[in-house]
Protein backbone atom coordinates (compact mmCIF):
# COMPACT_ATOMS: atom_id res chain seq x y z
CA UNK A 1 9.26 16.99 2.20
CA UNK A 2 11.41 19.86 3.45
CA UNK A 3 11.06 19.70 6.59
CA UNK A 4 11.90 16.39 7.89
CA UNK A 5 13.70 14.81 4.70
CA UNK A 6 14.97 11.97 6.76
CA UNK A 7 11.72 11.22 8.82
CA UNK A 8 9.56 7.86 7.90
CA UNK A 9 7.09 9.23 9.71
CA UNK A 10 6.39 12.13 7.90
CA UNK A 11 7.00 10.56 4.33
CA UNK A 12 4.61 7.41 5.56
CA UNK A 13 1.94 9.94 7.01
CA UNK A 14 1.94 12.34 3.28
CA UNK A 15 1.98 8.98 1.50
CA UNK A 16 -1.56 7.81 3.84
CA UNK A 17 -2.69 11.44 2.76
CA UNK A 18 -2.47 11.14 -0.76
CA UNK A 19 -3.29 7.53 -0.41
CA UNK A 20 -6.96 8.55 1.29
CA UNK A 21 -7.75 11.50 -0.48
CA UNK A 22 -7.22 10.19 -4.39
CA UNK A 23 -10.52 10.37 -6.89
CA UNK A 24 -11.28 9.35 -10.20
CA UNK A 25 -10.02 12.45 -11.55
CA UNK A 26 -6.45 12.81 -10.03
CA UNK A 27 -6.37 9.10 -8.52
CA UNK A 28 -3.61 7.80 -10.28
CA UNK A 29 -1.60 10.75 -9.55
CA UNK A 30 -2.24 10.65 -5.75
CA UNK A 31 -1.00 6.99 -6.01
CA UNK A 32 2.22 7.75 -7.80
CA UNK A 33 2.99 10.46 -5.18
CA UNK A 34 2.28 7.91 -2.05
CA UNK A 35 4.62 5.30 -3.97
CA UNK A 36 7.17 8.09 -4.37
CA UNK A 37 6.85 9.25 -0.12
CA UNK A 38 6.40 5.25 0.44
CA UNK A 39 9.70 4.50 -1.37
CA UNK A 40 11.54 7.32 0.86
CA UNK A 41 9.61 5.94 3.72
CA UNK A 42 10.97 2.46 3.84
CA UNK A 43 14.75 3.93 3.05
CA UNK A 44 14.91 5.72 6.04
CA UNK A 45 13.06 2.98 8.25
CA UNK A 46 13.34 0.02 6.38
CA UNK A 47 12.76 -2.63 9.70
CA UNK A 48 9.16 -1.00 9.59
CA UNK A 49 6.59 -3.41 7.77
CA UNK A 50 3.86 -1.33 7.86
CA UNK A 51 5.41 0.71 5.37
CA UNK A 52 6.35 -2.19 2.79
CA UNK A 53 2.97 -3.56 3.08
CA UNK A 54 1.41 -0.05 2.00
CA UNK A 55 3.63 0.17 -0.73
CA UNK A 56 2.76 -3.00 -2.42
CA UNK A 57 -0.63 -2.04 -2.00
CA UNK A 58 -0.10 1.10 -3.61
CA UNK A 59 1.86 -0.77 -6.47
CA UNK A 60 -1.05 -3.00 -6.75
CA UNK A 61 -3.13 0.05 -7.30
CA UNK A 62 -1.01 1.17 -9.93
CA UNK A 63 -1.13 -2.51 -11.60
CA UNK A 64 2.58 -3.08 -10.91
CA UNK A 65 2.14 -6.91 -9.42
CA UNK A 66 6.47 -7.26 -9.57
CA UNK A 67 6.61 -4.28 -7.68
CA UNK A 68 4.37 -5.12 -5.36
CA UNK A 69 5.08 -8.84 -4.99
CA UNK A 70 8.84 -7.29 -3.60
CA UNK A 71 6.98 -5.20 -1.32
CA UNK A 72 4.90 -7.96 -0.11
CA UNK A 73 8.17 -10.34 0.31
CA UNK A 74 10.03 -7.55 2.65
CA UNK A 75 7.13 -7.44 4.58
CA UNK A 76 6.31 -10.89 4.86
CA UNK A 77 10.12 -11.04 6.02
CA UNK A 78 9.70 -8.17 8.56
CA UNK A 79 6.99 -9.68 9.80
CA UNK A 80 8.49 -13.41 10.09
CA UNK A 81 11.55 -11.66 12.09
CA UNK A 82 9.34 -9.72 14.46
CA UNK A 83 7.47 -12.91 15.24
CA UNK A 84 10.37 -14.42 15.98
CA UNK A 85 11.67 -11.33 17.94
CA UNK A 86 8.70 -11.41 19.85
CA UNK A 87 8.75 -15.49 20.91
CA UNK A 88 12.36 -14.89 22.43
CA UNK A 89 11.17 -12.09 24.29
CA UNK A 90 8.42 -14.42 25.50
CA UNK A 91 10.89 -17.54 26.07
CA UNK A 92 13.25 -15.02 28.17
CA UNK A 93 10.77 -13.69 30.17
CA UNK A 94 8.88 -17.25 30.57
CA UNK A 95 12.41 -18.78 32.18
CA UNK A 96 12.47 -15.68 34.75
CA UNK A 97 9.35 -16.49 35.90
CA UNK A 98 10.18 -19.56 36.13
CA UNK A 99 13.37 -19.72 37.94
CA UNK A 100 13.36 -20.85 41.40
């Protein structure tokens, strides 16, 4: 990726690519490239779930279940922390419409 090294969105979107447009023939190559763009991915952006979850699917592809159980873990734990992001933003905002 030379032309935004540093960009999740642009490793996450080749990774989808290669991710969608594997076959029989070259399948297991497409998935080793979207593990490689996912793993780059989730360095430069690694609060973003959605790109741990696609990498353990794509280790799950690949038959790599430790791999992908890790995967699976950091985004169950992203997921877990947004949650709980998201009921304080709720609890704050409840209280100020609350407040005499």
């Amino acid at each position: 990726m030379e032309l935004l090294p540093d960009s999740f969105e642009a490793h996450y979107g080749l990774a989808m690519a290669h991710l969608r447009d594997r076959n029989v023939e070259d399948g297991r190559r497409e998935l080793e490239r979207a593990v490689r763009e996912l793993e780059v991915a989730v360095q430069h952006q690694a609060d973003l779930a959605q790109g741990y979850y696609q990498l353990s699917r794509a280790y799950s592809m690949l038959g790599d279940k430790e791999k992908s159980a890790a995967a699976l873990a950091a985004f169950d734990k992203l997921k877990k922390q947004e949650a709980d992001d998201n009921q304080e933003l709720m609890d704050s905002l409840r209280q100020e419409v609350e407040a005499p």
